[in-house]
PDB file of N, CA and C in Angstrom:
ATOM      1  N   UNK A   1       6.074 -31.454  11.045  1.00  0.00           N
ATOM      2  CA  UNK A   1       4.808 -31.806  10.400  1.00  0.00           C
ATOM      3  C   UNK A   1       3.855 -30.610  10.437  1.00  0.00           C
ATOM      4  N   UNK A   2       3.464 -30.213  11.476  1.00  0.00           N
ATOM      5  CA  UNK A   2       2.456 -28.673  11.796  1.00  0.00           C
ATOM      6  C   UNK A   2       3.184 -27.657  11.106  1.00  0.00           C
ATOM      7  N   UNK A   3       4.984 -27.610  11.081  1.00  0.00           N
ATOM      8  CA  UNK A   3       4.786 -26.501  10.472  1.00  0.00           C
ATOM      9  C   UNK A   3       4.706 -26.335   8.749  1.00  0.00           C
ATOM     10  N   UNK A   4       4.893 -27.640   8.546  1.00  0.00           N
ATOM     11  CA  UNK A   4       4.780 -28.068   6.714  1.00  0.00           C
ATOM     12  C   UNK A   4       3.398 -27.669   6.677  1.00  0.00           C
ATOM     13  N   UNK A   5       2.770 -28.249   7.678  1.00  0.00           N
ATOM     14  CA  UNK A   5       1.019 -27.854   7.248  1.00  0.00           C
ATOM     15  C   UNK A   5       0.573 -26.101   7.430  1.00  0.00           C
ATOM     16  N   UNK A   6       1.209 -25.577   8.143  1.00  0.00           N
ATOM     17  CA  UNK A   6       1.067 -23.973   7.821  1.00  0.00           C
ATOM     18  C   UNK A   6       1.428 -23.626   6.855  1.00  0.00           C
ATOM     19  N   UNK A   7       2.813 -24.025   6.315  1.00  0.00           N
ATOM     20  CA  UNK A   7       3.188 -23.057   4.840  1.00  0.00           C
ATOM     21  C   UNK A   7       2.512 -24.112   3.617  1.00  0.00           C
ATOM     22  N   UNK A   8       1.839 -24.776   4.115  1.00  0.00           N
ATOM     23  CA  UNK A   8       1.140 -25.025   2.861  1.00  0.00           C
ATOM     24  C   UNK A   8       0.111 -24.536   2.633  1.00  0.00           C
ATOM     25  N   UNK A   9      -0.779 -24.279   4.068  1.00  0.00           N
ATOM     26  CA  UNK A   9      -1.875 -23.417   4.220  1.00  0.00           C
ATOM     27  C   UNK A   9      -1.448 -21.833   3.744  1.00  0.00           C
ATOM     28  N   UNK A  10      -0.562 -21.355   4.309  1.00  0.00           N
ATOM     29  CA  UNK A  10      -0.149 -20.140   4.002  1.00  0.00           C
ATOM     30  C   UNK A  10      -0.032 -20.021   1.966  1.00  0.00           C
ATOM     31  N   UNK A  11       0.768 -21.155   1.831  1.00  0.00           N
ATOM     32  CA  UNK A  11       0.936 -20.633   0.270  1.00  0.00           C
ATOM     33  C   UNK A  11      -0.617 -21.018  -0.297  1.00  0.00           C
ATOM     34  N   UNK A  12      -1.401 -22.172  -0.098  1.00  0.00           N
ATOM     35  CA  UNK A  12      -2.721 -22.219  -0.736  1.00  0.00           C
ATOM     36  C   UNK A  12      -3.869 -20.581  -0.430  1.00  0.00           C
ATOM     37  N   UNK A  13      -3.494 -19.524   0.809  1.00  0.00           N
ATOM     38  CA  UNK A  13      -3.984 -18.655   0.377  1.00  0.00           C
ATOM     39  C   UNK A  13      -3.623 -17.357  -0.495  1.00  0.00           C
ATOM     40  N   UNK A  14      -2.237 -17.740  -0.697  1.00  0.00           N
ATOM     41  CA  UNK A  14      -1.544 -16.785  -1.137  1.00  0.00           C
ATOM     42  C   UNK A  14      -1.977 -17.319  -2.735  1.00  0.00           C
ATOM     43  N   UNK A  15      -1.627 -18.224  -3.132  1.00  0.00           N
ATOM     44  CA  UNK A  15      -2.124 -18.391  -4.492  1.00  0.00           C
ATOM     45  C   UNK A  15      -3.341 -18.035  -5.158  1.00  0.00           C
ATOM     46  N   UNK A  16      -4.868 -18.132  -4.075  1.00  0.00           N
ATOM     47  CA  UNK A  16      -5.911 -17.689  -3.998  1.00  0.00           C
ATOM     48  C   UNK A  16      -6.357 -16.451  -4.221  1.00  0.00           C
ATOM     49  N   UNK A  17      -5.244 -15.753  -3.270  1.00  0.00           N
ATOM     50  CA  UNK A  17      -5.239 -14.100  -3.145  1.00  0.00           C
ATOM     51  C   UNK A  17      -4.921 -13.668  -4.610  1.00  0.00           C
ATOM     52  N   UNK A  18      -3.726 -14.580  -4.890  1.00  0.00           N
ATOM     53  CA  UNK A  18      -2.888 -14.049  -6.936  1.00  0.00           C
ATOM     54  C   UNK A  18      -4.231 -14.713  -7.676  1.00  0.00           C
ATOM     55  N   UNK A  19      -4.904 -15.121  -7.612  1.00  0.00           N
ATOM     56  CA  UNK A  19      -6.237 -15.397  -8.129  1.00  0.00           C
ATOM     57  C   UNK A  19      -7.005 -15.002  -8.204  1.00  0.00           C
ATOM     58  N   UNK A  20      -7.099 -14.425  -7.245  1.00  0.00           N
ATOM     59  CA  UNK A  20      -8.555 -13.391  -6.981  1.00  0.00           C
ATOM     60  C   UNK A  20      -8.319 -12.071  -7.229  1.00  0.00           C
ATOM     61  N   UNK A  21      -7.236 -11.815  -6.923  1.00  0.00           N
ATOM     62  CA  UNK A  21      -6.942 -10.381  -7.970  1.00  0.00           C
ATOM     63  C   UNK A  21      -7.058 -10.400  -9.235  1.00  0.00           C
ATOM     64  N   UNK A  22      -6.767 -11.386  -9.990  1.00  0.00           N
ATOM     65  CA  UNK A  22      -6.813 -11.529 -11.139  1.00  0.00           C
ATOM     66  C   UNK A  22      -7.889 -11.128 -11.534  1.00  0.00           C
ATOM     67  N   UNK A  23      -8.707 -11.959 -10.681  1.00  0.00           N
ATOM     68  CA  UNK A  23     -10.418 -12.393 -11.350  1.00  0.00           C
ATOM     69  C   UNK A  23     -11.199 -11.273 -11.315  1.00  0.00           C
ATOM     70  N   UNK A  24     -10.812 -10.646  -9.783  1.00  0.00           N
ATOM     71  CA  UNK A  24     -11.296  -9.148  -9.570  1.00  0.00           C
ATOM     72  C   UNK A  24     -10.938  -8.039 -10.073  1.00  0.00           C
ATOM     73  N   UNK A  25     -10.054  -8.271 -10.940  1.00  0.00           N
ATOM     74  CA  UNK A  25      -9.681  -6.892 -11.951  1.00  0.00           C
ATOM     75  C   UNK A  25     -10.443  -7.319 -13.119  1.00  0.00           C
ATOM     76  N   UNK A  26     -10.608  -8.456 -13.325  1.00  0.00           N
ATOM     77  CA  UNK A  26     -11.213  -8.471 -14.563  1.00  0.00           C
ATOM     78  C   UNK A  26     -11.901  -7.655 -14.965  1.00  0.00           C
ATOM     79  N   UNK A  27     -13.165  -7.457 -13.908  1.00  0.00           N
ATOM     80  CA  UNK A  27     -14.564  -6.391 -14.043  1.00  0.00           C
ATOM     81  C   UNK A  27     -14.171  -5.177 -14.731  1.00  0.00           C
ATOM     82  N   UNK A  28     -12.698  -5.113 -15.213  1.00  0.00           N
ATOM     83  CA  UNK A  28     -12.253  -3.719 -15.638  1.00  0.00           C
ATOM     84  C   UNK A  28     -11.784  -4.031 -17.176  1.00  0.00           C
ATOM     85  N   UNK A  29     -11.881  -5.704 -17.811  1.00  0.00           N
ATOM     86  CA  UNK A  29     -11.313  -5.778 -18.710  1.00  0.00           C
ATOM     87  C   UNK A  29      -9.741  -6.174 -18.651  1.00  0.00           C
ATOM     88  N   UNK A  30      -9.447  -6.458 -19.318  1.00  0.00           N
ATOM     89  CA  UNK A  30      -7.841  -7.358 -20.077  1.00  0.00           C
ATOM     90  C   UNK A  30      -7.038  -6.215 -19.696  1.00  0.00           C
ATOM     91  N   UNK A  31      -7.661  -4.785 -20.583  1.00  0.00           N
ATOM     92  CA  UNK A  31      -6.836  -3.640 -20.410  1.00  0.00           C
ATOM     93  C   UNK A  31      -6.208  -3.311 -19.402  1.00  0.00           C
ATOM     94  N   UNK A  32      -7.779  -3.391 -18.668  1.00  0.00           N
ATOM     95  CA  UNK A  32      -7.772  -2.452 -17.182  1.00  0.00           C
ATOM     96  C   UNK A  32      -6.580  -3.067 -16.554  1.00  0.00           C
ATOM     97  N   UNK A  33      -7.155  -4.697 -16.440  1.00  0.00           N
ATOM     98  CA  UNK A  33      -6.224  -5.715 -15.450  1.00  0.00           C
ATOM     99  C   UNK A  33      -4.628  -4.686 -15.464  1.00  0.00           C
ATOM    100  N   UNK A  34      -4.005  -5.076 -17.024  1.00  0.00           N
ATOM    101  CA  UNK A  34      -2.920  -4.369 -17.440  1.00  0.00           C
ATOM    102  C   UNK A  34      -2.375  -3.484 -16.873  1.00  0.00           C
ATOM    103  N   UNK A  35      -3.105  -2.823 -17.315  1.00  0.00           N
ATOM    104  CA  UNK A  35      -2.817  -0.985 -16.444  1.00  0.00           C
ATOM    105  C   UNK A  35      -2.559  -0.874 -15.015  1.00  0.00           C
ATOM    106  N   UNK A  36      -3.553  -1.774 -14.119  1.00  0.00           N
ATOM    107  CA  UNK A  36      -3.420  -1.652 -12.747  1.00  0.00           C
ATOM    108  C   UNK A  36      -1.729  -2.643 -12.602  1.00  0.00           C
ATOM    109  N   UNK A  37      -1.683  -4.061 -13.205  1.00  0.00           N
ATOM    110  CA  UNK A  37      -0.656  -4.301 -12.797  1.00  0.00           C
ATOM    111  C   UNK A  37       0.985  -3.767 -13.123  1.00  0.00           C
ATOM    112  N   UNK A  38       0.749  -3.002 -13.986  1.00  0.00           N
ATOM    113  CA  UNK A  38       1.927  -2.003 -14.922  1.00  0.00           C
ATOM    114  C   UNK A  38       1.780  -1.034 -13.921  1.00  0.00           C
ATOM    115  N   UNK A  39       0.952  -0.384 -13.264  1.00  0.00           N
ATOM    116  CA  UNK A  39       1.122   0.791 -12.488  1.00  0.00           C
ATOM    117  C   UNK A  39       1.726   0.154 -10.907  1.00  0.00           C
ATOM    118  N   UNK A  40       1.024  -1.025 -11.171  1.00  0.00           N
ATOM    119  CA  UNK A  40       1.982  -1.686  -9.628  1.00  0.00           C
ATOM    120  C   UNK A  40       3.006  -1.475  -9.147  1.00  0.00           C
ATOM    121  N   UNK A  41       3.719  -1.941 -10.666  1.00  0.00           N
ATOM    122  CA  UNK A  41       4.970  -2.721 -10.872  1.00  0.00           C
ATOM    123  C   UNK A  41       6.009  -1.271 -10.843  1.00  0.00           C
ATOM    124  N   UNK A  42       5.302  -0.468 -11.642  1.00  0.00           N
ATOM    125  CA  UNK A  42       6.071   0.542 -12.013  1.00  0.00           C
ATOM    126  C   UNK A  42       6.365   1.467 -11.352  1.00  0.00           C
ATOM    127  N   UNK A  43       5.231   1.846 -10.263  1.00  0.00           N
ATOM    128  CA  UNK A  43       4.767   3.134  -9.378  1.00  0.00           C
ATOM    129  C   UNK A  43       5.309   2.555  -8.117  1.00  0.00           C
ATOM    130  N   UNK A  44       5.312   1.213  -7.842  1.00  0.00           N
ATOM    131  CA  UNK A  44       5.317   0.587  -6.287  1.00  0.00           C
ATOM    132  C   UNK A  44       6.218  -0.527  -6.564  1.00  0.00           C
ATOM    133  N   UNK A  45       6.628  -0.663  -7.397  1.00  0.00           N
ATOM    134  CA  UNK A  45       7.811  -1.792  -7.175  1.00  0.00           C
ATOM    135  C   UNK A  45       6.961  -3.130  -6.838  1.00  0.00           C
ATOM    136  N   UNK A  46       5.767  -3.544  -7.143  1.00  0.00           N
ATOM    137  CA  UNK A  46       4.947  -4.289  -6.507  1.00  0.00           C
ATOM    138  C   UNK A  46       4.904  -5.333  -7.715  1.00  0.00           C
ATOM    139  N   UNK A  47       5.377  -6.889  -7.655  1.00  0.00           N
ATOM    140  CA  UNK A  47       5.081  -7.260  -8.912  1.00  0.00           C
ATOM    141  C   UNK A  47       3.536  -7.999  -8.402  1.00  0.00           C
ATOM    142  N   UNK A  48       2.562  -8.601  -9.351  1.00  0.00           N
ATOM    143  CA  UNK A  48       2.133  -9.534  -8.996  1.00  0.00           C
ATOM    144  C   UNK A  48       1.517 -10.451  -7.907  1.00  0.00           C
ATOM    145  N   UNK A  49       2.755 -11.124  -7.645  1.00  0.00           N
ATOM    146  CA  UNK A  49       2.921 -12.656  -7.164  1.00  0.00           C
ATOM    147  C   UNK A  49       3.150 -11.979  -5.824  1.00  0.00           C
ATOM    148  N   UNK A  50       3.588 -10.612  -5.162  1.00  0.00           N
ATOM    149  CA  UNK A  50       3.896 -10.092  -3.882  1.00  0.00           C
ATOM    150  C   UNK A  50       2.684  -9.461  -2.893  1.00  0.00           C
ATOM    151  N   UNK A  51       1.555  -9.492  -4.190  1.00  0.00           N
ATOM    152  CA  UNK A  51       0.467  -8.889  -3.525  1.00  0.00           C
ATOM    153  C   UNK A  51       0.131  -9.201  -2.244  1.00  0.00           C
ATOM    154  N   UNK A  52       0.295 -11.010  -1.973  1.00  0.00           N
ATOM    155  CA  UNK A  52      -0.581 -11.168  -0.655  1.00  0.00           C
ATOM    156  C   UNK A  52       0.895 -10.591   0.514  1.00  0.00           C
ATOM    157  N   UNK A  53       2.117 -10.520   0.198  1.00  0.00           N
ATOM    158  CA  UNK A  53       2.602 -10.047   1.057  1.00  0.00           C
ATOM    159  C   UNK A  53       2.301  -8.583   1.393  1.00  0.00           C
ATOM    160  N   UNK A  54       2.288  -7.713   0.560  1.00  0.00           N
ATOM    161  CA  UNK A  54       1.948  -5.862   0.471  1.00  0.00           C
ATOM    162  C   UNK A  54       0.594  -5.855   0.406  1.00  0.00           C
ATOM    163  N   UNK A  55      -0.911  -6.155   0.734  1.00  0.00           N
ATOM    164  CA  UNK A  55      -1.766  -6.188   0.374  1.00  0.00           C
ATOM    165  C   UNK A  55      -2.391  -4.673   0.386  1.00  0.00           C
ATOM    166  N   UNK A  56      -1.786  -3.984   1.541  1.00  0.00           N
ATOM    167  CA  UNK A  56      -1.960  -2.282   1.680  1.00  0.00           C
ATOM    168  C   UNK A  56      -1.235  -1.410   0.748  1.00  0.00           C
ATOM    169  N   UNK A  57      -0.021  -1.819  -0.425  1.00  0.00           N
ATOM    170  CA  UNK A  57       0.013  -1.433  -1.048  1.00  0.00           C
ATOM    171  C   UNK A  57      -0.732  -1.343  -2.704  1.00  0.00           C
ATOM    172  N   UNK A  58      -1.063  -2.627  -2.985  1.00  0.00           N
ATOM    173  CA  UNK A  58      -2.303  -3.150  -3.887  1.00  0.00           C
ATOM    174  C   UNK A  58      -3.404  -1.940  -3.664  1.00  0.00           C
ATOM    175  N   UNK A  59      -3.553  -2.001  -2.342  1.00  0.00           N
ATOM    176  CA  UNK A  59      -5.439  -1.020  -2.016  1.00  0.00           C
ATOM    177  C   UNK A  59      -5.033   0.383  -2.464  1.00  0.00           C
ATOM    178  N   UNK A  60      -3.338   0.937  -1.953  1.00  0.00           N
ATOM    179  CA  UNK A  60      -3.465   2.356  -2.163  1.00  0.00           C
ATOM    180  C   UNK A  60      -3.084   2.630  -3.806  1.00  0.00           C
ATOM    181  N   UNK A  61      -2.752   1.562  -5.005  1.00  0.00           N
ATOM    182  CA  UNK A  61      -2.409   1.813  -6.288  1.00  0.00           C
ATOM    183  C   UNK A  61      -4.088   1.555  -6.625  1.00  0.00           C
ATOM    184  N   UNK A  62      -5.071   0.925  -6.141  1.00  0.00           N
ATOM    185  CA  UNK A  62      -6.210   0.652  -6.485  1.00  0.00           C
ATOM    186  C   UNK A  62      -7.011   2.003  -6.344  1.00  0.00           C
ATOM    187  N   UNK A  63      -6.643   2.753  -4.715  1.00  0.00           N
ATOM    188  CA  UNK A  63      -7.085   4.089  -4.884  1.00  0.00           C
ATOM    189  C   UNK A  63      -6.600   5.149  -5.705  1.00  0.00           C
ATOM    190  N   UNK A  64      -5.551   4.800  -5.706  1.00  0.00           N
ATOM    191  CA  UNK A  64      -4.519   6.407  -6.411  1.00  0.00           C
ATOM    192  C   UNK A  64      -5.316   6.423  -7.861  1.00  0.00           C
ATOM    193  N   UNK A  65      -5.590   5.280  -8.486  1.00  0.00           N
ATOM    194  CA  UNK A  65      -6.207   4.677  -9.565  1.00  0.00           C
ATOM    195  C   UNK A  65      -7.790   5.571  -9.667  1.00  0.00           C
ATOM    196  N   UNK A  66      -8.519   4.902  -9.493  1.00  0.00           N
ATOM    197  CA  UNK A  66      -9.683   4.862  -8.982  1.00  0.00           C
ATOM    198  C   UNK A  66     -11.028   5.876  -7.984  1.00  0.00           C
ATOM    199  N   UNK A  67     -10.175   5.884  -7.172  1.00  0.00           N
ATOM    200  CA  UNK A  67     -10.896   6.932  -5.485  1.00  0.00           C
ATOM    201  C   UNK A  67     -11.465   5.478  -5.512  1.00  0.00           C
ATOM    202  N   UNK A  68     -12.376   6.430  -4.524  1.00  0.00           N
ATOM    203  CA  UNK A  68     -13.463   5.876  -3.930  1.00  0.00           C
ATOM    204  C   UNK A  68     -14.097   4.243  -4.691  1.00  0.00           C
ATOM    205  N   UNK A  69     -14.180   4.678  -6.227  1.00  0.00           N
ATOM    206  CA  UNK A  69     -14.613   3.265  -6.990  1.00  0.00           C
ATOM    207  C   UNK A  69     -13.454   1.935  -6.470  1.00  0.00           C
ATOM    208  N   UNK A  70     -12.952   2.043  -5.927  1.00  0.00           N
ATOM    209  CA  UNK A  70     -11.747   0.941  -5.751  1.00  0.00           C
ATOM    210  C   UNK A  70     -12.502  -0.007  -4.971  1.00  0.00           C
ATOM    211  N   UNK A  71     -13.325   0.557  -3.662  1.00  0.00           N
ATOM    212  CA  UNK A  71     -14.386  -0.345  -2.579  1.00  0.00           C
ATOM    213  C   UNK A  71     -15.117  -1.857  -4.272  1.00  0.00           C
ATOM    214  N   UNK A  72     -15.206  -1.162  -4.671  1.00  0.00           N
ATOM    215  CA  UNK A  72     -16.143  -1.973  -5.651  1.00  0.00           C
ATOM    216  C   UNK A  72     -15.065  -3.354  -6.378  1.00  0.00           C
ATOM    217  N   UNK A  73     -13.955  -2.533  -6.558  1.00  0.00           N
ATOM    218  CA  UNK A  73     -12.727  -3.893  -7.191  1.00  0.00           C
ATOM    219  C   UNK A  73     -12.379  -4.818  -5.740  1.00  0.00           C
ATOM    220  N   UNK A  74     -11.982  -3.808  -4.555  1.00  0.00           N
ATOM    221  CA  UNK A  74     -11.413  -4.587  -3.903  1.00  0.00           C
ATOM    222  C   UNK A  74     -12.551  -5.473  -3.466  1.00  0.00           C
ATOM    223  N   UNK A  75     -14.329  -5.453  -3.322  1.00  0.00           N
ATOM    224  CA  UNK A  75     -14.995  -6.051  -3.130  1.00  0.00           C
ATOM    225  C   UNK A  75     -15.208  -7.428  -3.814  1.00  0.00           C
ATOM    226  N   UNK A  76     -14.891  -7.171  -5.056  1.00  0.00           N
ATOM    227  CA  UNK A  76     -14.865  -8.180  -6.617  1.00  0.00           C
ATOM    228  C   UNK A  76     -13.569  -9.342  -5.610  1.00  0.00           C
ATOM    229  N   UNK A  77     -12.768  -8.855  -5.603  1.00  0.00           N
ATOM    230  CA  UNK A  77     -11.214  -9.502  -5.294  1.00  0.00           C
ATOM    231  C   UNK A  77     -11.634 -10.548  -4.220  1.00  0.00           C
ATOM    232  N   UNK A  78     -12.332  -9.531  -2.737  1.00  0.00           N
ATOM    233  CA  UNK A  78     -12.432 -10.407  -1.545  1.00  0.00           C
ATOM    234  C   UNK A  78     -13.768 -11.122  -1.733  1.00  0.00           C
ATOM    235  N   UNK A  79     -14.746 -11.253  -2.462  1.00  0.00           N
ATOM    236  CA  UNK A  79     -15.459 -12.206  -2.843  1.00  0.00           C
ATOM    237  C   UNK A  79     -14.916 -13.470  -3.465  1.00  0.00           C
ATOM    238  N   UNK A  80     -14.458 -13.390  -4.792  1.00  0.00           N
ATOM    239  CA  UNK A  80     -13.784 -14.307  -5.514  1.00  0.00           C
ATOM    240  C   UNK A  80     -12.690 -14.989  -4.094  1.00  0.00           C
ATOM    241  N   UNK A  81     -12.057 -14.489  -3.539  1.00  0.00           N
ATOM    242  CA  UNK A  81     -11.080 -15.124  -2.289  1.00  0.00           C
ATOM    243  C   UNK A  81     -11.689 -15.964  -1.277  1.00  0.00           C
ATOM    244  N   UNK A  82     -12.807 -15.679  -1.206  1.00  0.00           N
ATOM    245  CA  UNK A  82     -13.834 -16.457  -0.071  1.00  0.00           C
ATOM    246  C   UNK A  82     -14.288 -17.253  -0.900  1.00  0.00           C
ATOM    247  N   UNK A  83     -14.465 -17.097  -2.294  1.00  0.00           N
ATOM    248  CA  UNK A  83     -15.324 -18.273  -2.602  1.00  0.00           C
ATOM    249  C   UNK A  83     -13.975 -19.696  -3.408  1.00  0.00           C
ATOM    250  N   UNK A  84     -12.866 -19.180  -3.122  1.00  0.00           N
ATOM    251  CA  UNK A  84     -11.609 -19.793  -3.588  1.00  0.00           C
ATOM    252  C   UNK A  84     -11.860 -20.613  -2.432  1.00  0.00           C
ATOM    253  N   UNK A  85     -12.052 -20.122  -0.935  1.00  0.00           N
ATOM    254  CA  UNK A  85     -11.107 -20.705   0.192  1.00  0.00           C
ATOM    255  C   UNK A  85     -12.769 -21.219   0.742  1.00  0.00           C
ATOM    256  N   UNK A  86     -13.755 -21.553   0.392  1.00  0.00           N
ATOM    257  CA  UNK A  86     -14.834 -22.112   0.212  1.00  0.00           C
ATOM    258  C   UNK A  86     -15.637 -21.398   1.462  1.00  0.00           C
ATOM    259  N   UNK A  87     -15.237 -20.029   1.899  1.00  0.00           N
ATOM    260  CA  UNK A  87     -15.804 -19.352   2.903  1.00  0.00           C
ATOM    261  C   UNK A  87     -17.145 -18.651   2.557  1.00  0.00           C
ATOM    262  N   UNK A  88     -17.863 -18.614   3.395  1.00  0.00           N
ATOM    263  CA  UNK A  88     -19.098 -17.653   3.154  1.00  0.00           C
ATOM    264  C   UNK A  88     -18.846 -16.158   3.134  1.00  0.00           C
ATOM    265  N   UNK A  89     -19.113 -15.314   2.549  1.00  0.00           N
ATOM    266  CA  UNK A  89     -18.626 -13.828   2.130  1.00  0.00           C
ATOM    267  C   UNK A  89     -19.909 -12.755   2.581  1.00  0.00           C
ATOM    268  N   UNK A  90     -20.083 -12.392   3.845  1.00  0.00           N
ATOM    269  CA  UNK A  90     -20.812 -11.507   4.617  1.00  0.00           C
ATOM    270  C   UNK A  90     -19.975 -10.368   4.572  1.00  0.00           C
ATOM    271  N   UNK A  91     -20.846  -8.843   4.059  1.00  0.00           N
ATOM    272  CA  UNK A  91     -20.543  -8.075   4.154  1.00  0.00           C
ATOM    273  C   UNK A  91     -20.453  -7.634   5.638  1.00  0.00           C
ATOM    274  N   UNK A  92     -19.422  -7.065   5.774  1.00  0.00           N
ATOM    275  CA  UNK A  92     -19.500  -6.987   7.635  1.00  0.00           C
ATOM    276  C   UNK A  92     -19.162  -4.799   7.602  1.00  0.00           C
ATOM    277  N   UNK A  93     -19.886  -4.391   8.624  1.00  0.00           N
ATOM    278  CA  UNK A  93     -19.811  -3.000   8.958  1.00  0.00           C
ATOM    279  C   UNK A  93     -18.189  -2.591   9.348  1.00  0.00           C
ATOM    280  N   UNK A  94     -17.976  -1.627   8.713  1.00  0.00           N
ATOM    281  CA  UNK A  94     -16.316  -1.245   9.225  1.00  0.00           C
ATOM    282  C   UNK A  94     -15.401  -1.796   8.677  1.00  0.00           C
ATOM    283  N   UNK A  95     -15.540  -2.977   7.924  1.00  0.00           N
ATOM    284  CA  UNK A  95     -14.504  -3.897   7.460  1.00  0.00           C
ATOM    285  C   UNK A  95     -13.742  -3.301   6.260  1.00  0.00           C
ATOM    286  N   UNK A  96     -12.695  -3.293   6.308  1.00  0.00           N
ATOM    287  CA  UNK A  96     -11.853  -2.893   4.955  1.00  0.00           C
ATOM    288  C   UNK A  96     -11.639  -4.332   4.215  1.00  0.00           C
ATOM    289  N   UNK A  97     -10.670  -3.548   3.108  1.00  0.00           N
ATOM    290  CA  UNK A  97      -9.319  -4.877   2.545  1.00  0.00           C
ATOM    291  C   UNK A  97      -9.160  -6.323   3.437  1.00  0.00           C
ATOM    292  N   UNK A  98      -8.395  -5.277   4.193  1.00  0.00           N
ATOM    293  CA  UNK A  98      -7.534  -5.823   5.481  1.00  0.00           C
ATOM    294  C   UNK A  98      -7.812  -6.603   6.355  1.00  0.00           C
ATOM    295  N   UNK A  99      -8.737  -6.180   6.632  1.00  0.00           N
ATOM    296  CA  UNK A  99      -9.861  -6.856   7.635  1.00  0.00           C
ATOM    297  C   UNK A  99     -10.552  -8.021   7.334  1.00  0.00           C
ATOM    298  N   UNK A 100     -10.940  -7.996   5.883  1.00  0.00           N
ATOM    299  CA  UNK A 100     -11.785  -9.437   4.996  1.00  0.00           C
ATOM    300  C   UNK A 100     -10.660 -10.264   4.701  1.00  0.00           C
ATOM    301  N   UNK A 101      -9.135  -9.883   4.429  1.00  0.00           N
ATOM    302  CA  UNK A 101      -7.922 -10.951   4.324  1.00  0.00           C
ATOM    303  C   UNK A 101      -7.700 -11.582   5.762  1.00  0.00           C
ATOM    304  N   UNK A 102      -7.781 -10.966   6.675  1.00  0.00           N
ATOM    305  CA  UNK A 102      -7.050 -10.995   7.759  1.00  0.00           C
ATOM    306  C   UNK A 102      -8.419 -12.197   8.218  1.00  0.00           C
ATOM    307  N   UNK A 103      -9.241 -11.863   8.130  1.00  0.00           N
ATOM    308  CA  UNK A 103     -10.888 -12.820   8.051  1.00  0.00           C
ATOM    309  C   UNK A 103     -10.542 -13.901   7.697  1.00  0.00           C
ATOM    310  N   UNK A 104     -10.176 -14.041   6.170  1.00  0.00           N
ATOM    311  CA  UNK A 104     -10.231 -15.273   5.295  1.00  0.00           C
ATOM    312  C   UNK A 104      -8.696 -16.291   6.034  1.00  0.00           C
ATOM    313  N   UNK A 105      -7.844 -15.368   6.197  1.00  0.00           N
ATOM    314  CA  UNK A 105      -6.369 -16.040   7.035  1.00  0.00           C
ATOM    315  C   UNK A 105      -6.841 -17.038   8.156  1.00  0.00           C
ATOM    316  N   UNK A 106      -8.098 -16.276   8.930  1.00  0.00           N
ATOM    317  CA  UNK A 106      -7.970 -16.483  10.558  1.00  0.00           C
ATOM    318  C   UNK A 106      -8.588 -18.302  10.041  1.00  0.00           C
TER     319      UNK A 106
END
């Protein structure tokens, strides 16, 4: 029973996460979305639907992409994810990617 209720928890954030990427690329347009997930796929073997497993690979095709402007998508992404998983979304000091998933998981 507990552990049906983890992988359901587990897949309801994982679906969230393929959601919120979505939503958070948007800010770049249909195109953009495109491009980033074609460079995923293509550059990193990364489809999609694997993001919430590789999430450190997502951030470094977002930088290789991008620089520095990436803080601003991956910000778009982990907003939309908190407000999926009905969490409050405080910018916190030091926090990466990683750190705001690993947040939204706990």
């Amino acid at each position: 029973q507990e552990v049906n209720a983890m992988s359901q928890k587990r897949n309801a954030f994982k679906k969230a996460l393929i959601e919120a990427v979505d939503e958070g690329l948007l800010m770049l347009g249909e195109s953009g979305r495109e491009v980033v997930f074609f460079r995923l796929q293509h550059y990193y073997a990364l489809k999609k639907e694997d993001i919430p497993s590789n999430p450190e690979i997502f951030v470094q095709c977002l930088r290789d992409i991008f620089g520095s402007g990436a803080e601003v998508i991956e910000k778009a992404v982990i907003k939309s994810l908190y407000k999926k998983l009905g969490i409050e979304y405080k910018e916190k000091k030091g926090f990466g990617f990683s750190d705001y998933l690993n947040d939204a998981k706990a």
